[in-house]
N, C-alpha and C. Protein backbone atom coordinates (compact mmCIF):
# COMPACT_ATOMS: atom_id res chain seq x y z
N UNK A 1 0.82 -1.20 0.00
CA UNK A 1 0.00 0.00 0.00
C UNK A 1 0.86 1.26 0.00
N UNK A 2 2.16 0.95 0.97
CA UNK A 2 2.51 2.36 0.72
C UNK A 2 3.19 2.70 -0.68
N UNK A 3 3.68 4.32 -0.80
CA UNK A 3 3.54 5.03 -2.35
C UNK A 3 5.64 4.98 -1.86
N UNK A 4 5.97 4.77 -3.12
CA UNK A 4 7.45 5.52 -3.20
C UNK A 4 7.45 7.13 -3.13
N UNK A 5 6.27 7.92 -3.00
CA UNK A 5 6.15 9.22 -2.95
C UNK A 5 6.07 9.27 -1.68
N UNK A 6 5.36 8.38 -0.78
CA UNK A 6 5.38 9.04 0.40
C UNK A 6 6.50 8.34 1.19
N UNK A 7 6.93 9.14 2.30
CA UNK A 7 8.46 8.90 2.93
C UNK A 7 8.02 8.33 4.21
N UNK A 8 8.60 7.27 4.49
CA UNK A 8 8.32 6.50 5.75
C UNK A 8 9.79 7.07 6.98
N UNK A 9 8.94 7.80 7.72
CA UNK A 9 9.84 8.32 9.07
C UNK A 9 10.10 7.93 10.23
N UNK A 10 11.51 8.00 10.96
CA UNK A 10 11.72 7.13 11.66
C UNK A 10 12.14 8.51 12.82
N UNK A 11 12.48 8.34 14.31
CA UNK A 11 12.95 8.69 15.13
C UNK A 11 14.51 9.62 14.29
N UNK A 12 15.26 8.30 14.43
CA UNK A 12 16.75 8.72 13.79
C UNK A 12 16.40 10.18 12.36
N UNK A 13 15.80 10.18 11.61
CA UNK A 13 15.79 10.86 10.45
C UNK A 13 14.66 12.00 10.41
N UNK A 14 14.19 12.11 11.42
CA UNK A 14 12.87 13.00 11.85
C UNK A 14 13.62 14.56 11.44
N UNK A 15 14.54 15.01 12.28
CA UNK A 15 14.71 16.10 12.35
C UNK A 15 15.53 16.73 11.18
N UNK A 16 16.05 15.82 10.49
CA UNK A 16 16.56 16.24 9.04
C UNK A 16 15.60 16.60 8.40
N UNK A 17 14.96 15.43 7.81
CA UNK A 17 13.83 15.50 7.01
C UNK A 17 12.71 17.09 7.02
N UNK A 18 12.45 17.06 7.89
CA UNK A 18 11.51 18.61 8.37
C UNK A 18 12.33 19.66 8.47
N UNK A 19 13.80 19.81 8.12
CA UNK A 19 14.68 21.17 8.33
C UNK A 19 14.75 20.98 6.98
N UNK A 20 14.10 20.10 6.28
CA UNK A 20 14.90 20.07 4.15
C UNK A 20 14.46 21.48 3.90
N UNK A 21 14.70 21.59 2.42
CA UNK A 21 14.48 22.72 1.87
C UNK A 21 12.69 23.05 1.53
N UNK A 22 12.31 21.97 1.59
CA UNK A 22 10.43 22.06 1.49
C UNK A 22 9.43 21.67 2.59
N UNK A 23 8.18 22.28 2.06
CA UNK A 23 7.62 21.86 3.59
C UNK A 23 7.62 20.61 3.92
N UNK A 24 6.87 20.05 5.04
CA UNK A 24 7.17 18.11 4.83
C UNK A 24 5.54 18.65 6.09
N UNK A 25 4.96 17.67 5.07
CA UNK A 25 3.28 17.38 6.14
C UNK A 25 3.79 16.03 7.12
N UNK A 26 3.65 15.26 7.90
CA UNK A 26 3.78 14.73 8.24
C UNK A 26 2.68 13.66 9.23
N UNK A 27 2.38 11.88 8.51
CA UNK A 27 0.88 11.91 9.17
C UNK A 27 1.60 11.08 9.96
N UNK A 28 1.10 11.03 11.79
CA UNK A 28 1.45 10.49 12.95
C UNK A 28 0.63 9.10 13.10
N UNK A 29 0.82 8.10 12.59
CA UNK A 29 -0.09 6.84 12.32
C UNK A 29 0.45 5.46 13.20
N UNK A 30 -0.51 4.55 12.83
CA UNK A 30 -0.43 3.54 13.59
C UNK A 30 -1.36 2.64 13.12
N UNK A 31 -0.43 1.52 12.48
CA UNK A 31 -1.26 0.00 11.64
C UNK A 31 -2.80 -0.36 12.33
N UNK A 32 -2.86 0.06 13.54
CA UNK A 32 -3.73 -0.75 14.28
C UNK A 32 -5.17 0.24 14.23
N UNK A 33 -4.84 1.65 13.80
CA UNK A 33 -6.17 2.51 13.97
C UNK A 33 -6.88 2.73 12.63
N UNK A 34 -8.25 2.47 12.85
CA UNK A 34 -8.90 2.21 11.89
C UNK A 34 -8.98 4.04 10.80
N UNK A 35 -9.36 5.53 11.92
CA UNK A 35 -8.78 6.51 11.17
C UNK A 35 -7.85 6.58 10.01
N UNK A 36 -6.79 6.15 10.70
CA UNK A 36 -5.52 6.36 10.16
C UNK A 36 -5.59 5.31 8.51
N UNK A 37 -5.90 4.38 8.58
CA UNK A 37 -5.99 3.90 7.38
C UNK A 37 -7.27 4.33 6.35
N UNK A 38 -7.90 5.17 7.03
CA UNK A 38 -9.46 5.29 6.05
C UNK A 38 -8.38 7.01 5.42
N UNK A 39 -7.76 7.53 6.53
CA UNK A 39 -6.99 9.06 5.41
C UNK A 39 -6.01 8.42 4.61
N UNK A 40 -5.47 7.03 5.13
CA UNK A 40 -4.21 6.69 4.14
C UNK A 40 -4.16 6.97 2.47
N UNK A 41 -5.22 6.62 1.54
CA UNK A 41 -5.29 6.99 0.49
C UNK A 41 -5.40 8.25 0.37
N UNK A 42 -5.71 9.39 1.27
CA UNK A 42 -5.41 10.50 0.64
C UNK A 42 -4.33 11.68 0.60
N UNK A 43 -3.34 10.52 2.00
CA UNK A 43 -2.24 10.95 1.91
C UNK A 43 -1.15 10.30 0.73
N UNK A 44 -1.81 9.96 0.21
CA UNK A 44 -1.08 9.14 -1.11
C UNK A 44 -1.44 10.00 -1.99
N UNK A 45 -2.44 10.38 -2.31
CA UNK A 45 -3.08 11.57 -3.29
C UNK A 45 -2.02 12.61 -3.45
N UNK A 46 -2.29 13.00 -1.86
CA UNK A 46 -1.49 14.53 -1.59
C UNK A 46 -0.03 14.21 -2.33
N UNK A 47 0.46 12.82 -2.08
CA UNK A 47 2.06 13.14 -2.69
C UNK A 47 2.39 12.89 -3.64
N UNK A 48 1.40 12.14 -3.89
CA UNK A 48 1.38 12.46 -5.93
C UNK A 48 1.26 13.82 -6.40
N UNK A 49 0.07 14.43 -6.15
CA UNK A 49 0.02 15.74 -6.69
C UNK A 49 0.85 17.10 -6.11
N UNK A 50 1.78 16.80 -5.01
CA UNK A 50 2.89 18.04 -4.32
C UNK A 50 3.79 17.80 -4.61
N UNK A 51 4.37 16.54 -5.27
CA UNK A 51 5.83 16.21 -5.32
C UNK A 51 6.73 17.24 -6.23
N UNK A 52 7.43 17.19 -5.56
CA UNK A 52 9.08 18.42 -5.70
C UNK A 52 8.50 19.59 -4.98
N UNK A 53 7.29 19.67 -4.71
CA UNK A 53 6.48 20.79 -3.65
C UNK A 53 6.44 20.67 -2.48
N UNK A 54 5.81 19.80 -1.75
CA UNK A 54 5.52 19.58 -0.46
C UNK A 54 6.34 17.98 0.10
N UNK A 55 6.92 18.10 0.45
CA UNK A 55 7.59 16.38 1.32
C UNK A 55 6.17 15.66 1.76
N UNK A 56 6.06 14.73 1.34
CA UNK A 56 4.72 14.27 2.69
C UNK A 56 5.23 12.92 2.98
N UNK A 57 4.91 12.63 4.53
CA UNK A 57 5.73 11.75 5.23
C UNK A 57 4.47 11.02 6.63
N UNK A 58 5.23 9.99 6.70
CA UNK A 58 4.70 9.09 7.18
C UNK A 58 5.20 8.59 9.07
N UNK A 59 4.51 8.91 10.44
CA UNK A 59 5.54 7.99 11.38
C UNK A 59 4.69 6.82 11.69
N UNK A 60 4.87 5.55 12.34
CA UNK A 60 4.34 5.00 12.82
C UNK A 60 4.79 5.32 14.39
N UNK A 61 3.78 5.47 15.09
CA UNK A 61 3.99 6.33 16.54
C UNK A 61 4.48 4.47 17.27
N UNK A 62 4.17 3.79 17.08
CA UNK A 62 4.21 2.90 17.68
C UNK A 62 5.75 2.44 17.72
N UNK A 63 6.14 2.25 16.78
CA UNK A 63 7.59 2.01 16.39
C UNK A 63 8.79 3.61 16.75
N UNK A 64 8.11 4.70 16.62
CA UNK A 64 8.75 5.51 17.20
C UNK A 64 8.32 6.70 18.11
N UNK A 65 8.22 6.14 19.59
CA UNK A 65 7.46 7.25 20.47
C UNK A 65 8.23 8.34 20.61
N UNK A 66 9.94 8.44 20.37
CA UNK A 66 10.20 9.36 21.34
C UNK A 66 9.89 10.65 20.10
N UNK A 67 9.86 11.17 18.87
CA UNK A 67 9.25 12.08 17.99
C UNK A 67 7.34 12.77 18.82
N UNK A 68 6.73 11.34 18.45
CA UNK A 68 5.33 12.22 19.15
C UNK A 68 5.24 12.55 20.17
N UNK A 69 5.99 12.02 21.11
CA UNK A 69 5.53 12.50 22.71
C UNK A 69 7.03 13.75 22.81
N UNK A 70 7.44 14.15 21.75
CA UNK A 70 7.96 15.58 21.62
C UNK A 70 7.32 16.88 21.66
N UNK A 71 6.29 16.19 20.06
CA UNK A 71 5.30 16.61 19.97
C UNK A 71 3.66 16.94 20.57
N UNK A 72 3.36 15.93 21.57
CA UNK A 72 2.60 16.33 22.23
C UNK A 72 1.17 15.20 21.95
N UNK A 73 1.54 14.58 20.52
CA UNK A 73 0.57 13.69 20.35
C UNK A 73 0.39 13.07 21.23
N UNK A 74 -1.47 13.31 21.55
CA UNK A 74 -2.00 12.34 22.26
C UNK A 74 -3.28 11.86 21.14
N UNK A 75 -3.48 11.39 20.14
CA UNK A 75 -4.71 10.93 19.36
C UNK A 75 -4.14 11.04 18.04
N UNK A 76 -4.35 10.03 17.56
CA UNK A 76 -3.98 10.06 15.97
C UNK A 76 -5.20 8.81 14.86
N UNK A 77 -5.00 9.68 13.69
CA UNK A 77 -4.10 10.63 13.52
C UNK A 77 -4.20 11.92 13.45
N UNK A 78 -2.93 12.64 13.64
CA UNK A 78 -2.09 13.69 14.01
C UNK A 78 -1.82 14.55 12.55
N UNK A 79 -1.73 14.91 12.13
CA UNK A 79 -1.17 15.67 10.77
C UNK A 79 -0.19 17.02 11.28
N UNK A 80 0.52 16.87 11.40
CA UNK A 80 1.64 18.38 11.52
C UNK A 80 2.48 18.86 10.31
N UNK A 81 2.02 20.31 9.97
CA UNK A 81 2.48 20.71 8.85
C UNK A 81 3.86 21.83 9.18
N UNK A 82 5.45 20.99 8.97
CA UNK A 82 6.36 21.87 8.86
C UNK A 82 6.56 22.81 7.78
N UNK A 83 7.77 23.80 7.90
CA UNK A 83 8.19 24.59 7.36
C UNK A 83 9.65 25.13 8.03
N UNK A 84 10.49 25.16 7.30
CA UNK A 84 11.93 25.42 7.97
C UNK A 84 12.03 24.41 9.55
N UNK A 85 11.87 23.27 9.47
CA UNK A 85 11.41 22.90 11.17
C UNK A 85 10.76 23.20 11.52
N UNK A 86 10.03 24.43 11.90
CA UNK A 86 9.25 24.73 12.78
C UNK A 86 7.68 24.16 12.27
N UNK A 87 6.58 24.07 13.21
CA UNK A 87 5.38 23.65 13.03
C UNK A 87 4.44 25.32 12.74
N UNK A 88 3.68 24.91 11.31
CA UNK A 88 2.77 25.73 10.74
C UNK A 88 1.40 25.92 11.55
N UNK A 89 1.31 24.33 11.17
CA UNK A 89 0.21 23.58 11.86
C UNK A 89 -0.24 22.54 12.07
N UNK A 90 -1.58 21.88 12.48
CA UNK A 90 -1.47 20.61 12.90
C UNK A 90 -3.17 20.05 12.80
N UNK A 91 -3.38 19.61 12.25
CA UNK A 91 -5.05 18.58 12.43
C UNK A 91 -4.92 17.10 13.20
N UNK A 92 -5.62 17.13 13.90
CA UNK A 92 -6.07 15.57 14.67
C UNK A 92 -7.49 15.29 13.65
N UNK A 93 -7.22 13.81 14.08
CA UNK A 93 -8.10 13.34 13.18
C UNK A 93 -8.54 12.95 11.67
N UNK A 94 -9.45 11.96 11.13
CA UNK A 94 -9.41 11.98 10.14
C UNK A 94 -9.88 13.02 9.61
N UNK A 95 -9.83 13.55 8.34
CA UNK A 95 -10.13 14.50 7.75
C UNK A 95 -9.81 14.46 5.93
N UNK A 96 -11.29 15.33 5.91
CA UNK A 96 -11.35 15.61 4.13
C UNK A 96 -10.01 15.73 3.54
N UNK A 97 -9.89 15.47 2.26
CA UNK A 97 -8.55 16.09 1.38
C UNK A 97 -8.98 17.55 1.34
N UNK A 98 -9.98 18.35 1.53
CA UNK A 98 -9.94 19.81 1.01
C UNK A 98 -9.79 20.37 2.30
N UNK A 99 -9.51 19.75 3.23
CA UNK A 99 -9.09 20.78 4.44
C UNK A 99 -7.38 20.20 4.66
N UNK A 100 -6.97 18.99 4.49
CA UNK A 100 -5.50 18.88 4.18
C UNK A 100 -5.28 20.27 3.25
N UNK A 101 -5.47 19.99 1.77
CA UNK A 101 -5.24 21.26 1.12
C UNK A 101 -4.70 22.29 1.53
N UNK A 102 -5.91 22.82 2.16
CA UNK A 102 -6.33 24.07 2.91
C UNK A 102 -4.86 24.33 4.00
N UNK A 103 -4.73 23.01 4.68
CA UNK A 103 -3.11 22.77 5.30
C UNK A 103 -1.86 23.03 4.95
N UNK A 104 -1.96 22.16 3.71
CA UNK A 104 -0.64 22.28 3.15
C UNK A 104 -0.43 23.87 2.33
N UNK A 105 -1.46 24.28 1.87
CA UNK A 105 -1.43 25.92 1.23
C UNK A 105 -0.84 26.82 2.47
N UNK A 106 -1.47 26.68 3.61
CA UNK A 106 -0.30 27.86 4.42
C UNK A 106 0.82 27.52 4.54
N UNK A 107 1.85 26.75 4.03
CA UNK A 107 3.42 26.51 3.65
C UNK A 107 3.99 27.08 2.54
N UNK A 108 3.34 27.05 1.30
CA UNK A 108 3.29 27.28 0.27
C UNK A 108 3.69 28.73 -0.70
């Protein structure tokens, strides 16, 4: 299921990745939540249609806690939208592709 567009993130490579030169969305997931797999296809969307634009990236919280509980995640999924490192913004929950959009446009 997963896309060679979208980037699977780990603890070790977190903080590179989100200082790159583009924004990087990032969805805070976990195999086991039913959410998280019903947005999965449209975070596949998103990185088809942003690529060389927007990074979009993938954690599994389970495999790497010490990133979300940086962050503050408590419910996923989580969506946090970087820019230079720093956080733009952030949606919990599943959610439409036209309010992702709406997300990824204040980076942009």
């Amino acid at each position: 299921m997963a896309s060679d567009k979208v980037l699977q993130l780990n603890d070790a490579d977190f903080d590179a990745v989100i200082k790159g030169a583009q924004p990087t969305l990032v969805d805070f997931w976990a195999p086991w939540c039913g959410p998280c797999k019903a947005i999965g296809p449209v975070i596949e969307d998103l990185a088809a249609e942003y690529e060389g634009k927007v990074t979009i990236a993938k954690m599994n919280v389970d495999d790497n806690p010490a990133t979300p509980g940086k962050f503050g995640i408590r419910a996923i999924p989580t969506l946090i939208l970087f820019k230079n490192g720093q956080v733009v913004d952030q949606i919990t929950g599943s959610v439409g592709k036209s309010q992702l959009v709406a997300l990824i446009n204040k980076a942009l």
